[in-house]
N, C-alpha and C. Protein backbone atom coordinates (compact mmCIF):
# COMPACT_ATOMS: atom_id res chain seq x y z
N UNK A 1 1.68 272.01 29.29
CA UNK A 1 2.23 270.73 29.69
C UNK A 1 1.47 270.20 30.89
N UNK A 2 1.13 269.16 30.94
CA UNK A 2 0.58 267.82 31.95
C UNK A 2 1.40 267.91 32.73
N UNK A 3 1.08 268.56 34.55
CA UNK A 3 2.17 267.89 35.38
C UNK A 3 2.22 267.20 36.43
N UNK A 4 2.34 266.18 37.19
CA UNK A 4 1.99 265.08 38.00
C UNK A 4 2.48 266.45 39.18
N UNK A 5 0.88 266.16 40.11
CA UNK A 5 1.62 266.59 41.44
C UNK A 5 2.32 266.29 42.22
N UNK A 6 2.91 265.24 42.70
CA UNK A 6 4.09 264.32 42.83
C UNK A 6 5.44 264.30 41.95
N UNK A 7 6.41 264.29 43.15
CA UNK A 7 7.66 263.87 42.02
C UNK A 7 7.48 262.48 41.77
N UNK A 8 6.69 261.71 42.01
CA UNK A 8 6.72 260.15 41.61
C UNK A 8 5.33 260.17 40.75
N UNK A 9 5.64 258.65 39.83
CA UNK A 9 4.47 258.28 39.26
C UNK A 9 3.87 257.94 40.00
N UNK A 10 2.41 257.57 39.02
CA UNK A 10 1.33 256.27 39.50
C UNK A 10 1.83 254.78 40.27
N UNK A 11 1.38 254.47 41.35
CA UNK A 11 2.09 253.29 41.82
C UNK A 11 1.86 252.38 40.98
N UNK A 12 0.74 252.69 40.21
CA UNK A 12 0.15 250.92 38.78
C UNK A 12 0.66 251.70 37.29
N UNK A 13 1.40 252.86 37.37
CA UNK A 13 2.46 253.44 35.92
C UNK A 13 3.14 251.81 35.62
N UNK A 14 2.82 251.64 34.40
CA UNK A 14 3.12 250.57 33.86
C UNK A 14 4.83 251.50 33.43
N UNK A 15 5.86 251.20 33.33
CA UNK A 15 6.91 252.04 33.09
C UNK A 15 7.90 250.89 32.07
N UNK A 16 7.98 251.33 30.71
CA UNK A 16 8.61 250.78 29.88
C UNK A 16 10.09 250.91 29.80
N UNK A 17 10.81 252.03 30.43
CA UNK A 17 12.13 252.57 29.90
C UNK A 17 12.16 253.96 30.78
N UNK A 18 13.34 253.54 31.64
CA UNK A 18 13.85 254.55 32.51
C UNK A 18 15.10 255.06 32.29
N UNK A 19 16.01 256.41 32.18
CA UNK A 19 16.91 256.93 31.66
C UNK A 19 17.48 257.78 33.15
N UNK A 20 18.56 257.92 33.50
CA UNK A 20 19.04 258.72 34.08
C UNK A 20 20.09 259.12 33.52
N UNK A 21 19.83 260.37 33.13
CA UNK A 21 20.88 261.79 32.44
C UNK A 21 22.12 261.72 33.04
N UNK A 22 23.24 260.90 32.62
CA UNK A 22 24.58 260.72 33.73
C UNK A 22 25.26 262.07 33.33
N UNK A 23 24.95 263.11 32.45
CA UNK A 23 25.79 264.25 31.56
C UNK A 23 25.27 265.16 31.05
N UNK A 24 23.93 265.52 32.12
CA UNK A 24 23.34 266.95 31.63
C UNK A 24 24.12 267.88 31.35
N UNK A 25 24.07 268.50 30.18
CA UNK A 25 24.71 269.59 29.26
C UNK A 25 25.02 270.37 30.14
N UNK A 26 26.03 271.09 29.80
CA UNK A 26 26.30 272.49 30.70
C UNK A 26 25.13 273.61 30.75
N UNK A 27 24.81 273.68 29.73
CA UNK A 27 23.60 274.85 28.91
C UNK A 27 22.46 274.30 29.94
N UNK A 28 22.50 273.36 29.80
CA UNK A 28 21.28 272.68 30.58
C UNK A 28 21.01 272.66 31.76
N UNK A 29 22.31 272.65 33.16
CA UNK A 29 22.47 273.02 34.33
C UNK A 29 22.17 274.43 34.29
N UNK A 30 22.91 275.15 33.54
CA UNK A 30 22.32 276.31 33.29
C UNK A 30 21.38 276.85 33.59
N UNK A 31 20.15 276.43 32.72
CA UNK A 31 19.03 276.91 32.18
C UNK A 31 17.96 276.19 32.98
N UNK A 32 18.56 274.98 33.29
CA UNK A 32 17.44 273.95 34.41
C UNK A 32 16.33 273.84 33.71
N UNK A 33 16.70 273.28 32.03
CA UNK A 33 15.67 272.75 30.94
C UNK A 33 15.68 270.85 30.62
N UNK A 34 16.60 270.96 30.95
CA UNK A 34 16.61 269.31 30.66
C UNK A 34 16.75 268.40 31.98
N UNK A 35 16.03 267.72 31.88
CA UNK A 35 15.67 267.00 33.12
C UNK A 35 16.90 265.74 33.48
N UNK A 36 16.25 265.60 34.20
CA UNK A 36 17.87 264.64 35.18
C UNK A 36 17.60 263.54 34.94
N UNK A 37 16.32 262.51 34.68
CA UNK A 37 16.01 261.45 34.62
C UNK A 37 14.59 261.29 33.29
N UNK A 38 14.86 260.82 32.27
CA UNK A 38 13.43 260.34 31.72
C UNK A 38 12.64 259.21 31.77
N UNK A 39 11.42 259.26 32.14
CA UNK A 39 10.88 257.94 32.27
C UNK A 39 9.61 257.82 31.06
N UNK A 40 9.31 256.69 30.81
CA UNK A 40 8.51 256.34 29.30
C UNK A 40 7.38 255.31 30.12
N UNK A 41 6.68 255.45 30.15
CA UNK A 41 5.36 255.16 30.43
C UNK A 41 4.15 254.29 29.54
N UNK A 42 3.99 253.67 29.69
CA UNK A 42 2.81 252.89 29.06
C UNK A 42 1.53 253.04 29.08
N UNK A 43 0.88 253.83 28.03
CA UNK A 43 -0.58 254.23 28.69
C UNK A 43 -1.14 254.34 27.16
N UNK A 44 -2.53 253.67 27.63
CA UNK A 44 -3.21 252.98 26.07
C UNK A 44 -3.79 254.37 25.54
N UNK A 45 -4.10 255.36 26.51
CA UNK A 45 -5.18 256.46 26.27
C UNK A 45 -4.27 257.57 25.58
N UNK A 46 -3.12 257.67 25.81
CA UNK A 46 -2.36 258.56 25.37
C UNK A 46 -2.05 257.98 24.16
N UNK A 47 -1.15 259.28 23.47
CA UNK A 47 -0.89 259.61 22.26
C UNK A 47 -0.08 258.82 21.96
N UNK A 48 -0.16 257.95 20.88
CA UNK A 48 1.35 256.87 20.42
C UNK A 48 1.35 255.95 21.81
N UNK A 49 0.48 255.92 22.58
CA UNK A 49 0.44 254.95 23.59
C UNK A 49 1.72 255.31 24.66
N UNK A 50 2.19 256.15 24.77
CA UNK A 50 3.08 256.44 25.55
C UNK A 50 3.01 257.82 26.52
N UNK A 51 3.47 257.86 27.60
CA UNK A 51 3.79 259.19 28.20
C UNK A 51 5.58 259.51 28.40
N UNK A 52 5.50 260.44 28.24
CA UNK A 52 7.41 260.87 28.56
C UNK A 52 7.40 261.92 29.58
N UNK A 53 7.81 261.25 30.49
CA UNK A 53 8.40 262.21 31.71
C UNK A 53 9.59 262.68 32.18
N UNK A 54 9.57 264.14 32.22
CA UNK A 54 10.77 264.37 32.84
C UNK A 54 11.24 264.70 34.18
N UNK A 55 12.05 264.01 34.72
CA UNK A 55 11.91 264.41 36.21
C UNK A 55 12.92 265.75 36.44
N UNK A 56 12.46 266.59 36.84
CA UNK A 56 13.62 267.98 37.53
C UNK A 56 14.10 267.94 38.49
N UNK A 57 14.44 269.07 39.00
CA UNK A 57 14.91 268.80 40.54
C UNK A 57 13.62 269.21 41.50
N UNK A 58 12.55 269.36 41.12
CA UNK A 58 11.36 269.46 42.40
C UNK A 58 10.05 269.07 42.03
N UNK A 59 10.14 268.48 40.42
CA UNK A 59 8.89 268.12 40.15
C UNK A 59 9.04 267.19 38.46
N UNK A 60 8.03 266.36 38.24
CA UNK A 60 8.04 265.47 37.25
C UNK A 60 6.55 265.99 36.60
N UNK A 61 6.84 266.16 35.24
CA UNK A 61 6.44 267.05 33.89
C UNK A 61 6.25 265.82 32.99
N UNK A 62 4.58 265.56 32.47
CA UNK A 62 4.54 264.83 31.67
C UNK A 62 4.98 265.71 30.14
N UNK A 63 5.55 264.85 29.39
CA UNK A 63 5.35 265.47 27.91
C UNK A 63 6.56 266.71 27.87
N UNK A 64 7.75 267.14 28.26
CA UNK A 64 8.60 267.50 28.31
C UNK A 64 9.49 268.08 26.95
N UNK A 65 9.17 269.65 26.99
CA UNK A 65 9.88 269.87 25.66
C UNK A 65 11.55 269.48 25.76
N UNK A 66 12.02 269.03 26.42
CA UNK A 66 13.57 268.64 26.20
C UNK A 66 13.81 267.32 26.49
N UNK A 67 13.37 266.12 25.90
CA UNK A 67 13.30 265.38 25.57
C UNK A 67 14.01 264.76 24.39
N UNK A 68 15.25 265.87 24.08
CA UNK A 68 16.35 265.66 22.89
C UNK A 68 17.38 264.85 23.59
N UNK A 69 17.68 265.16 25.06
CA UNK A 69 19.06 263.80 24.93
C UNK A 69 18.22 262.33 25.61
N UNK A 70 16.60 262.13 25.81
CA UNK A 70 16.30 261.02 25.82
C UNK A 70 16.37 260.33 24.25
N UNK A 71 15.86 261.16 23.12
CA UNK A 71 15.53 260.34 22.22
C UNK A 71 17.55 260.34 21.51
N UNK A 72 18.48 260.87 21.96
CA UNK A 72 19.39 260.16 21.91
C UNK A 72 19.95 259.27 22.58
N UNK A 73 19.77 259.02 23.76
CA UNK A 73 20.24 258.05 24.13
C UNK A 73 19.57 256.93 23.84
N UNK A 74 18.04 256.82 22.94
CA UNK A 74 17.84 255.46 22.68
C UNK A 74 18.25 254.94 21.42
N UNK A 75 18.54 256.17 20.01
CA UNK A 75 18.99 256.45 19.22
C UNK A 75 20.05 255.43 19.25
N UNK A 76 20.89 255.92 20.55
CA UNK A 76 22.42 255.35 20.72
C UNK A 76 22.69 253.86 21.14
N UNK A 77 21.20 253.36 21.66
CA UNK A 77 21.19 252.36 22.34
C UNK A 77 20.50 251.15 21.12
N UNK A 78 19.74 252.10 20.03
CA UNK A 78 19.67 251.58 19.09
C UNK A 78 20.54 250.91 17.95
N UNK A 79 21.53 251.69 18.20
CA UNK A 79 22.58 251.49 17.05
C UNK A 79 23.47 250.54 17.91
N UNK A 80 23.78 250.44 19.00
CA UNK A 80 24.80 249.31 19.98
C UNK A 80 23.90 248.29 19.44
N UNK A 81 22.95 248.10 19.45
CA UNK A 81 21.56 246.65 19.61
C UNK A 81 22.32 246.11 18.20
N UNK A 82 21.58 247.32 17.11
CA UNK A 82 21.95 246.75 16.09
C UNK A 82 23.47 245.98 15.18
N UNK A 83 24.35 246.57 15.92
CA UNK A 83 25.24 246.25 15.89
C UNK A 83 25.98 244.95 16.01
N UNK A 84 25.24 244.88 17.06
CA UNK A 84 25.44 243.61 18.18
C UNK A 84 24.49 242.14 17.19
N UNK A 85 23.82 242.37 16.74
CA UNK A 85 22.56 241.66 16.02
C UNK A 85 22.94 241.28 14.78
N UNK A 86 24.00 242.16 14.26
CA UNK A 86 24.95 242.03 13.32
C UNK A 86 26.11 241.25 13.08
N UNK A 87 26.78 241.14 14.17
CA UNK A 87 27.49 240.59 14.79
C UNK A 87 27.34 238.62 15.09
N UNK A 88 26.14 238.94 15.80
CA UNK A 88 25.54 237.50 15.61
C UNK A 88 24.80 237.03 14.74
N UNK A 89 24.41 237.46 13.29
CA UNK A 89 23.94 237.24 12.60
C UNK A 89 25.56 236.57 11.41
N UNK A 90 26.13 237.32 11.54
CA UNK A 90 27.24 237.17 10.48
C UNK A 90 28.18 235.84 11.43
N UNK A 91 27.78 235.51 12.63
CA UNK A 91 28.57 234.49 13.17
C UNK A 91 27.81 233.04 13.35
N UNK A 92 26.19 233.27 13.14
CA UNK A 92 25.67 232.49 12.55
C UNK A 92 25.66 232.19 11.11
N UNK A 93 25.95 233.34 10.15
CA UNK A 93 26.04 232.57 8.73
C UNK A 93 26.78 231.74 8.84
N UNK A 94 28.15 232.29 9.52
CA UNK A 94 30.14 231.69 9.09
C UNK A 94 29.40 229.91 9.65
N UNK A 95 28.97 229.68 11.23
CA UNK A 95 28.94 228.10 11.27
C UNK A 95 27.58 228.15 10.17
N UNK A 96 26.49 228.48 9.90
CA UNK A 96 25.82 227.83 8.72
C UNK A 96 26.82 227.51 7.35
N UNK A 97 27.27 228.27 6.84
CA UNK A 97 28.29 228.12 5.94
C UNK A 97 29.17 227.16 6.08
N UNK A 98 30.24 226.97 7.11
CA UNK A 98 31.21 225.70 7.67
C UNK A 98 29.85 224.63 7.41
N UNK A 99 28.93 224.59 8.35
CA UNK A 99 28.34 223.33 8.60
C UNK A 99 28.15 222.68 7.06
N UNK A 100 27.73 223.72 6.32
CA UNK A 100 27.39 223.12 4.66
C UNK A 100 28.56 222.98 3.98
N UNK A 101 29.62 223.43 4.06
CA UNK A 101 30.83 222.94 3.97
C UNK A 101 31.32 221.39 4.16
N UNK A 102 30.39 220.58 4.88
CA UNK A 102 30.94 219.24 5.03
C UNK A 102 29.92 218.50 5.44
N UNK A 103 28.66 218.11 4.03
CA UNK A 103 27.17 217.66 3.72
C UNK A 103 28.04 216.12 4.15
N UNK A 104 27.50 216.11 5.57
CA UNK A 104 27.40 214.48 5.91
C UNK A 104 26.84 213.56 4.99
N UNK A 105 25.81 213.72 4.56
CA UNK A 105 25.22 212.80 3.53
C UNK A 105 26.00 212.72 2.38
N UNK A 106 27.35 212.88 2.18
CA UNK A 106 28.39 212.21 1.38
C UNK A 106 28.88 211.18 1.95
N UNK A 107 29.36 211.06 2.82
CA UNK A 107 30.00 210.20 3.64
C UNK A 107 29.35 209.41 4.39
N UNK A 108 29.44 207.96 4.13
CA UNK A 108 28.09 206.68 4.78
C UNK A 108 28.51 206.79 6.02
N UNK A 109 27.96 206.62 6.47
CA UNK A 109 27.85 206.25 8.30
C UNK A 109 29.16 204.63 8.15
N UNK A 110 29.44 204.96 8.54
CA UNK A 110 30.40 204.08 9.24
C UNK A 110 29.79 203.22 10.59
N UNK A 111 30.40 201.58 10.48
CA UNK A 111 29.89 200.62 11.14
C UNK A 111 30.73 200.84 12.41
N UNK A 112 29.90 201.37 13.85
CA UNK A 112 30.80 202.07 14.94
C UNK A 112 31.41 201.05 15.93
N UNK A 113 30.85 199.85 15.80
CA UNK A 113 31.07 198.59 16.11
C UNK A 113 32.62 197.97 15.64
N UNK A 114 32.07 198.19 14.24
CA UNK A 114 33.79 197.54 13.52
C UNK A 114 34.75 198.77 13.97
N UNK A 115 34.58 199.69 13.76
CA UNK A 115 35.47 201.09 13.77
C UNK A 115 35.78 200.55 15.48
N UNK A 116 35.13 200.49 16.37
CA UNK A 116 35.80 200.16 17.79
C UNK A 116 36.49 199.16 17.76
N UNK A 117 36.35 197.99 17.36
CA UNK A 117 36.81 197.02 17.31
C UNK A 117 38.63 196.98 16.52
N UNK A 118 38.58 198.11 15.23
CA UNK A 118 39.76 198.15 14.88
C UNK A 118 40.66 199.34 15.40
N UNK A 119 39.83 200.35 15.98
CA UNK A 119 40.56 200.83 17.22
C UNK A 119 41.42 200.59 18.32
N UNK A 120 40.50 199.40 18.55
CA UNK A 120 41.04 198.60 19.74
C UNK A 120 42.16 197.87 19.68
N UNK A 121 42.18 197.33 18.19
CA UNK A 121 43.28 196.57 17.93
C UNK A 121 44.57 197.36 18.03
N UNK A 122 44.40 198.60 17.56
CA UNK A 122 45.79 199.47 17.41
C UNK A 122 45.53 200.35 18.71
N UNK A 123 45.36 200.47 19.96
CA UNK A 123 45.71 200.57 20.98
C UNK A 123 44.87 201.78 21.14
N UNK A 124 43.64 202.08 20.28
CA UNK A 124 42.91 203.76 20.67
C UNK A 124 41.72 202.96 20.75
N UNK A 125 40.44 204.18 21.05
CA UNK A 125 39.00 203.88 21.37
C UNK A 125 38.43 205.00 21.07
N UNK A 126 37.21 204.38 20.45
CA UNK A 126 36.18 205.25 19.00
C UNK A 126 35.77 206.33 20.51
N UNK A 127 35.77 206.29 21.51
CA UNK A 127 35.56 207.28 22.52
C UNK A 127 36.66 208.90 22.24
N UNK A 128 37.89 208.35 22.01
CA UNK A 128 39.01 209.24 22.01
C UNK A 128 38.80 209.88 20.44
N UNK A 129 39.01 209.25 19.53
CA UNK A 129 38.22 209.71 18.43
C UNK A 129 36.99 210.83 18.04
N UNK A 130 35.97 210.28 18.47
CA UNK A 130 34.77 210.94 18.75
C UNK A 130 35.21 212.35 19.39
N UNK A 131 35.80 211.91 20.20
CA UNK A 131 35.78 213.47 21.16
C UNK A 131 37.19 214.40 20.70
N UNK A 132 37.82 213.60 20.05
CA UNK A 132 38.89 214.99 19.38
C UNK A 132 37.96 215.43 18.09
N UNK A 133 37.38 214.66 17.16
CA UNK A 133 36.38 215.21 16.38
C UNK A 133 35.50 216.15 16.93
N UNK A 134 34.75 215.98 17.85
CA UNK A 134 34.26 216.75 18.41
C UNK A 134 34.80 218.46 18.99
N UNK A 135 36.08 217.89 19.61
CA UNK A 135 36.57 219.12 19.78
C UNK A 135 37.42 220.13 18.74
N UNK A 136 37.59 219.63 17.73
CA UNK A 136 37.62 220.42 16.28
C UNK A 136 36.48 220.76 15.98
N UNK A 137 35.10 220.56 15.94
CA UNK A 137 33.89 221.39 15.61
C UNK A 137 34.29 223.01 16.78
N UNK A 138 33.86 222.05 18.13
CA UNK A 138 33.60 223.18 19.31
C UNK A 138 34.84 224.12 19.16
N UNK A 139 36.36 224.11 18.85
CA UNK A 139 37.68 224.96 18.62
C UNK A 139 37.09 226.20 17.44
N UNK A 140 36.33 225.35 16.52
CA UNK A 140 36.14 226.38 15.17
C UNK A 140 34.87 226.99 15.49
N UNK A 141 33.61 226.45 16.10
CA UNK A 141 32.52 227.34 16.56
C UNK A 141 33.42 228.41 17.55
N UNK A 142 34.38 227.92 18.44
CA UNK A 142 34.18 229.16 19.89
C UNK A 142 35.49 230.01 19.00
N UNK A 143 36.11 229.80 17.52
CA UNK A 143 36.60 231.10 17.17
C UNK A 143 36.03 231.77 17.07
N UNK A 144 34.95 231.41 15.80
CA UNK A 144 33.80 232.31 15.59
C UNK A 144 33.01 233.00 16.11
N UNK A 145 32.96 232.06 17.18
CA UNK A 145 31.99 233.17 18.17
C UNK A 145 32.38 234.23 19.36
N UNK A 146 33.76 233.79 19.33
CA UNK A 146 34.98 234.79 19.82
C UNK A 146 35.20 236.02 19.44
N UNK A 147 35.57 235.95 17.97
CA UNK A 147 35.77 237.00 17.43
C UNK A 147 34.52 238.13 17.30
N UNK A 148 32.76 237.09 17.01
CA UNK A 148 31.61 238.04 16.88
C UNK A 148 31.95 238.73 18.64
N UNK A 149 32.07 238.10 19.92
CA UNK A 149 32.12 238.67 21.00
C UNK A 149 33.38 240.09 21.16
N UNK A 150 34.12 240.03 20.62
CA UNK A 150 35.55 240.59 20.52
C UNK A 150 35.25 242.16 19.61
N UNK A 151 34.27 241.89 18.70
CA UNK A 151 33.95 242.91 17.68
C UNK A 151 32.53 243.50 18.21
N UNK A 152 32.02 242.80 18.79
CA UNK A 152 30.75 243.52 20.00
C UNK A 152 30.86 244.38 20.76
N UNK A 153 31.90 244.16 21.89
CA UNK A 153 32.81 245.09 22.45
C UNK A 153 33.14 245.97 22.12
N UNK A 154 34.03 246.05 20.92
CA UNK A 154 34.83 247.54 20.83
C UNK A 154 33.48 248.38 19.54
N UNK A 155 32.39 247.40 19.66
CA UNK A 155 31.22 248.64 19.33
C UNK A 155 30.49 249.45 20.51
């Protein structure tokens, strides 16, 4: 194993993804095999373009055989992402879906002039109109996007 004489990197370590171990294993305090912090490194010359470091308690180890609860915790951080991506994907169909639900180009445009004008007569204004229409779109988007936020969470 590669080991930095320093507990710190390179000051120009390009550093992609930093981990601190909040729940080193018992086995692991133990044995003083799994490191307390992993850091992921950016480096063109290395293998897969990456370095993995583990930091211990007196020294940082490139290339680290215990490197099993880093690649779970991205594992884990993978599956929250995706989740989440899911989430907003299916809350973008629901308004794509609503929106095609009600093809404006059925319905002519209306003369907004006359429409104020006979508003006016019966004591409302195409302003008050407009904006309760309006706020029936924005009521049914912020369910939707309520509920994708609501189901994000308890992933």
């Amino acid at each position: 194993m590669d080991e930095k004489p320093k507990n710190d990197l390179a000051s120009d370590a390009k550093i992609i993804y930093r981990w601190l171990n909040p729940n080193p294993s018992r086995r692991a305090r133990m044995i003083a095999n799994e490191a307390k912090e992993y850091i992921v490194e950016e480096n063109a010359e290395a293998n897969s373009g990456i370095i993995v470091y583990g930091r211990y308690a007196n020294e940082t180890i490139a290339n680290p055989w215990s490197t099993r609860a880093l690649v779970k915790q991205l594992i884990d951080e993978r599956n929250t992402l995706k989740a989440s991506r899911e989430n907003l994907v299916d809350v973008l169909e629901r308004i794509h879906i609503w929106q095609r639900a009600y093809p404006l180009k059925a319905f002519p445009k209306p003369d907004l002039k006359k429409a104020a004008e006979v508003l006016k007569d019966a004591g409302m204004t195409l302003d008050a109109i407009t904006a309760d229409n309006m706020r029936h779109v924005l009521d049914q988007i912020k369910s939707m996007v309520d509920l994708a936020l609501k189901e994000a969470k308890e992933t």
